[in-house]
C-alpha atoms as a PDB file:
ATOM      1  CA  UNK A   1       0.000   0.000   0.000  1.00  0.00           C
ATOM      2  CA  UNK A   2       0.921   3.710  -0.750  1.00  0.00           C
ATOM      3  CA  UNK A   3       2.566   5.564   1.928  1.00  0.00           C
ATOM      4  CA  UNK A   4      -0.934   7.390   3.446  1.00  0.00           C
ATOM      5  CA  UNK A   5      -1.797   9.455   6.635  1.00  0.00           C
ATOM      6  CA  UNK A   6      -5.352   7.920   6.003  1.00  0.00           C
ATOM      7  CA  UNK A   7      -4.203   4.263   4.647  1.00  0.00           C
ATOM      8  CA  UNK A   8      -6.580   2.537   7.121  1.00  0.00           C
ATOM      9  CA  UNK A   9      -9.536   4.644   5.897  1.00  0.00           C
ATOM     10  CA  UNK A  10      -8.751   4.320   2.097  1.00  0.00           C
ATOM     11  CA  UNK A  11      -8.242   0.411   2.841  1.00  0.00           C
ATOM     12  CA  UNK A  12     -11.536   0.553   4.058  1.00  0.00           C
ATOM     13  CA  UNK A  13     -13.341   2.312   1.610  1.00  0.00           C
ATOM     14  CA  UNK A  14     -11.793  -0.328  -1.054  1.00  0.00           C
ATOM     15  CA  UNK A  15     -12.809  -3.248   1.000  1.00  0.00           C
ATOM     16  CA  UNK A  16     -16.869  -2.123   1.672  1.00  0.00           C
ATOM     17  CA  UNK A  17     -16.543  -2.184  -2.224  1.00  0.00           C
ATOM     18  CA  UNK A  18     -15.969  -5.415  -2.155  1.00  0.00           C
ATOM     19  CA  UNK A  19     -18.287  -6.165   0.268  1.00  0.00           C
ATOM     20  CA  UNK A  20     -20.728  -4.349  -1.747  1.00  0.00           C
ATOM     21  CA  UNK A  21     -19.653  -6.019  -4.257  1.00  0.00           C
ATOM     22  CA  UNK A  22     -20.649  -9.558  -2.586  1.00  0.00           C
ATOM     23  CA  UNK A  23     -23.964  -8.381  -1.061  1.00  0.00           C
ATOM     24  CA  UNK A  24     -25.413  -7.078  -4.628  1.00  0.00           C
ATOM     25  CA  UNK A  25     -23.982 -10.219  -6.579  1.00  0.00           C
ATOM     26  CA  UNK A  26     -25.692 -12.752  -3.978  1.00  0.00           C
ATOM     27  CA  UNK A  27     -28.867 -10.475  -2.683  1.00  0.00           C
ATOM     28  CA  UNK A  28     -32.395 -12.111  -4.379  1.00  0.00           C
ATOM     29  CA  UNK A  29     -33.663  -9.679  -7.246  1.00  0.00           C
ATOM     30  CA  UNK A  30     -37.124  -9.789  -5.371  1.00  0.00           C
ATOM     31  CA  UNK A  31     -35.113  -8.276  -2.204  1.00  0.00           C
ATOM     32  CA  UNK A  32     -33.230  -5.478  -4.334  1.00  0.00           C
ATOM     33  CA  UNK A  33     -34.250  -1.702  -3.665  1.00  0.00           C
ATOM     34  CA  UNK A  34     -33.471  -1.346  -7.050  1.00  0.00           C
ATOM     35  CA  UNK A  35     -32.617  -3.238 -10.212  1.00  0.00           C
ATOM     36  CA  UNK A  36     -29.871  -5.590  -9.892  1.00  0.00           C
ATOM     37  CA  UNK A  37     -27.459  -6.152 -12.566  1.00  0.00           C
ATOM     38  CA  UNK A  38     -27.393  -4.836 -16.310  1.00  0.00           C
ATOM     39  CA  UNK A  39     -24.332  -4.095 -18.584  1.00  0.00           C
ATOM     40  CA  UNK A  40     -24.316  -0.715 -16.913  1.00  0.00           C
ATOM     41  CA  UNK A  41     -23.773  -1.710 -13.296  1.00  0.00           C
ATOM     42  CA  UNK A  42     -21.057  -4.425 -13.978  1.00  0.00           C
ATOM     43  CA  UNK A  43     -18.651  -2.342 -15.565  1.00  0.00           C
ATOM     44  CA  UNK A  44     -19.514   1.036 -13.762  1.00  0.00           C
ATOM     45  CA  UNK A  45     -19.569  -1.009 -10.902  1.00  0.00           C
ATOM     46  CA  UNK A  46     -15.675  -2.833 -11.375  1.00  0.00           C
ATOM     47  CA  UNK A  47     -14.580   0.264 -13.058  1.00  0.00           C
ATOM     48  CA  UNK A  48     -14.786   1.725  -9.414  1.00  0.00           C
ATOM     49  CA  UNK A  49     -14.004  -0.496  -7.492  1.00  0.00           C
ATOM     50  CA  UNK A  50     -10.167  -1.373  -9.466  1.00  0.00           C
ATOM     51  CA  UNK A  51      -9.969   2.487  -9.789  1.00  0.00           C
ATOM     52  CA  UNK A  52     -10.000   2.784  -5.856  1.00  0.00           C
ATOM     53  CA  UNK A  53      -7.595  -0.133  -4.925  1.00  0.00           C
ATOM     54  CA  UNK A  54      -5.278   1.268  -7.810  1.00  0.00           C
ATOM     55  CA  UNK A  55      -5.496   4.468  -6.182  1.00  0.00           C
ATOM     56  CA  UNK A  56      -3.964   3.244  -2.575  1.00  0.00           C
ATOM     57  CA  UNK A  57      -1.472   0.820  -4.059  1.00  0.00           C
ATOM     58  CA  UNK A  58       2.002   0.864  -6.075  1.00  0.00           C
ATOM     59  CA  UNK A  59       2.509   0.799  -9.323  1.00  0.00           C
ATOM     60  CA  UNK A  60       3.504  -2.472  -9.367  1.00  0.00           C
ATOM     61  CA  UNK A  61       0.943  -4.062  -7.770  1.00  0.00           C
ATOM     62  CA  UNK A  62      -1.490  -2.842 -10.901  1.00  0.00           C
ATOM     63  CA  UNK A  63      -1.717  -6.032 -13.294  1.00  0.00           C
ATOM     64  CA  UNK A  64      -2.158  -8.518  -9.893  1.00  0.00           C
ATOM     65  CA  UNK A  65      -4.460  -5.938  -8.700  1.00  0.00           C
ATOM     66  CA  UNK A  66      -6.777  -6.198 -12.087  1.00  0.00           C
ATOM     67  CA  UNK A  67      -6.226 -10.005 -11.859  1.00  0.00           C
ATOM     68  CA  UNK A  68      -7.674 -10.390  -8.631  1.00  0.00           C
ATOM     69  CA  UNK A  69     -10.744  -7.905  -9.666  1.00  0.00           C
ATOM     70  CA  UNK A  70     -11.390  -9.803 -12.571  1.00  0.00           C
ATOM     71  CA  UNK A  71     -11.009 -12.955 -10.607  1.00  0.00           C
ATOM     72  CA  UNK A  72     -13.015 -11.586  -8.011  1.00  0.00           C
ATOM     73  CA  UNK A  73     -15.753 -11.050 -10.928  1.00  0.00           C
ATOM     74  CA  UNK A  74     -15.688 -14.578 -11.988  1.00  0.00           C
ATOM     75  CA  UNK A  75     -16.440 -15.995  -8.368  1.00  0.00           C
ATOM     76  CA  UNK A  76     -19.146 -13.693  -7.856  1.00  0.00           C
ATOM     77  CA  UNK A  77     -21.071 -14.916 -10.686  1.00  0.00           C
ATOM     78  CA  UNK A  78     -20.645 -18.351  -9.667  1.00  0.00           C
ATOM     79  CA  UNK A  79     -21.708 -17.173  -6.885  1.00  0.00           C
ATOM     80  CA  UNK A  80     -25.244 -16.561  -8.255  1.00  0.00           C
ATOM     81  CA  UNK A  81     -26.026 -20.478  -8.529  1.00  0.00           C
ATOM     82  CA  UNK A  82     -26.436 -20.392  -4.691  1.00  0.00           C
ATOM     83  CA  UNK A  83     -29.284 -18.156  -5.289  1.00  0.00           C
ATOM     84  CA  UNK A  84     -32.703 -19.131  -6.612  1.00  0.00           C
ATOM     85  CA  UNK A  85     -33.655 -15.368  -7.901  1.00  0.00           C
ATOM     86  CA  UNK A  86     -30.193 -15.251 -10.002  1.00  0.00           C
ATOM     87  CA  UNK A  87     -28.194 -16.746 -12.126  1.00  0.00           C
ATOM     88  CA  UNK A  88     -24.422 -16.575 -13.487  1.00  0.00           C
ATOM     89  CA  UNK A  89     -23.537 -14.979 -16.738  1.00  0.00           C
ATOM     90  CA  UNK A  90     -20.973 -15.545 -18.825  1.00  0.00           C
ATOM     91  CA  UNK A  91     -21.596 -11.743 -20.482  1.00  0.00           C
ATOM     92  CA  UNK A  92     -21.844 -10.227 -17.086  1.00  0.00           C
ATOM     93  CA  UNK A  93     -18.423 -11.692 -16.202  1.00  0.00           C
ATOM     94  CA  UNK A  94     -16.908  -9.803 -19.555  1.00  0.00           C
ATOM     95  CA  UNK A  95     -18.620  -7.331 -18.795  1.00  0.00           C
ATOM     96  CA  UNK A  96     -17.073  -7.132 -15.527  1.00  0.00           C
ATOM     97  CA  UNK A  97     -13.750  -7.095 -17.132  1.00  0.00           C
ATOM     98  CA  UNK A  98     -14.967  -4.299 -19.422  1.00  0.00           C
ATOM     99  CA  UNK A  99     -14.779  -2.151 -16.198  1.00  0.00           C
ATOM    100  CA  UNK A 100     -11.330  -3.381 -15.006  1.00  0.00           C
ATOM    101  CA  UNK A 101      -9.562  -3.314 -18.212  1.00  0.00           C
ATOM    102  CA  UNK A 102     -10.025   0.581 -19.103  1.00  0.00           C
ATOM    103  CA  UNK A 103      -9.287   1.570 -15.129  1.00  0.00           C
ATOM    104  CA  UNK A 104      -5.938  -0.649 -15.574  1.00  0.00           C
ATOM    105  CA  UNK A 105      -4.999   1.472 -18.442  1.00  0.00           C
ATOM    106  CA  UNK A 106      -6.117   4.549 -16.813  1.00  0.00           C
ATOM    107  CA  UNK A 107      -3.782   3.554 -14.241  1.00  0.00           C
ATOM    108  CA  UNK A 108      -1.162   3.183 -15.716  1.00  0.00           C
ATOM    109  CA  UNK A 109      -1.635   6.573 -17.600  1.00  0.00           C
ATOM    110  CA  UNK A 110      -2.108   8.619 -14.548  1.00  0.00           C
ATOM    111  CA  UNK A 111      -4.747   7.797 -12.293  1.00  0.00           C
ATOM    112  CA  UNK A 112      -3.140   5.361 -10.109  1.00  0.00           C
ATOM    113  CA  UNK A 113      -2.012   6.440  -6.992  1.00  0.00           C
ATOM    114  CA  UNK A 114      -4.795   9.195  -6.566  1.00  0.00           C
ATOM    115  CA  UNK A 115      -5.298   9.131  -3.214  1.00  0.00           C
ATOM    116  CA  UNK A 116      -1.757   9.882  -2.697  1.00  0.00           C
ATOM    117  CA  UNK A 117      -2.239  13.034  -4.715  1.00  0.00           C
ATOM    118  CA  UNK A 118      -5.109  13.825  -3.013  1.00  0.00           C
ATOM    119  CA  UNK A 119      -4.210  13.819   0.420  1.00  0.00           C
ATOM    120  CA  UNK A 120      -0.842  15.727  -0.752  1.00  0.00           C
ATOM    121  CA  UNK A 121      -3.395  18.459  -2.630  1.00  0.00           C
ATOM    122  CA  UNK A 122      -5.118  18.651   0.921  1.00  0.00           C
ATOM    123  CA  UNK A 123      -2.271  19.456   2.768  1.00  0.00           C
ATOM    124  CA  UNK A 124      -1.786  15.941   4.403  1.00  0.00           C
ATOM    125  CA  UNK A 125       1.362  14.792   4.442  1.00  0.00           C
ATOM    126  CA  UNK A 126       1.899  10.784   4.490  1.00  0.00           C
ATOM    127  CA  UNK A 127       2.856   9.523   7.752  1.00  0.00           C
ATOM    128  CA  UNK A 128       6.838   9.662   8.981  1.00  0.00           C
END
């Protein structure tokens, strides 16, 4: 993980997406608030959440980092066969990486490492 003052926050924040992540992929569609699923909320959805744990890790952790997403993608929609109100998709696991792929590349153009920036445009300073 990037050297941050709030590292324990940020680490947070990235792992509620996941567990987001989980809850929306298993909850029943009857259950749902709202509409479940689509093309739209997969890759919206992974674009996020890769974006945020490229943001509070190194460079180099990048391509394992989009591996494990994408992983992570594949084992939620397996997932779904444990649930009577969904099932797994082959589409919505591409679609999945359709989210991950363009934040990897957006990482390594720039965006990686935000929160570092962030905090340093706020005027905190990473932990000595």
């Amino acid at each position: 993980m990037l050297p941050l003052r709030y590292r324990r926050l940020w680490a947070l924040g990235a792992w509620a997406g996941v567990a987001l992540a989980v809850f929306l992929t298993v909850l029943p569609s009857p259950a749902a608030p709202f509409p479940v699923g689509g093309p739209v909320q997969h890759i919206t959805g992974y674009f996020l959440m890769t974006s945020w744990f490229l943001g509070i890790y190194p460079r180099r952790a990048y391509l394992p980092i989009a591996l494990g997403c994408l992983g992570f993608g594949g084992l939620m929609e397996l997932l779904q066969w444990l649930s009577p109100s969904r099932h797994p998709s082959l589409p919505d696991a591409l679609r999945n990486g359709l989210g991950i792929a363009p934040a990897l590349a957006l990482g390594y153009l720039g965006l990686g490492g935000w929160a570092a920036r962030l905090e340093r445009a706020l005027g905190l300073n990473p932990p000595a």
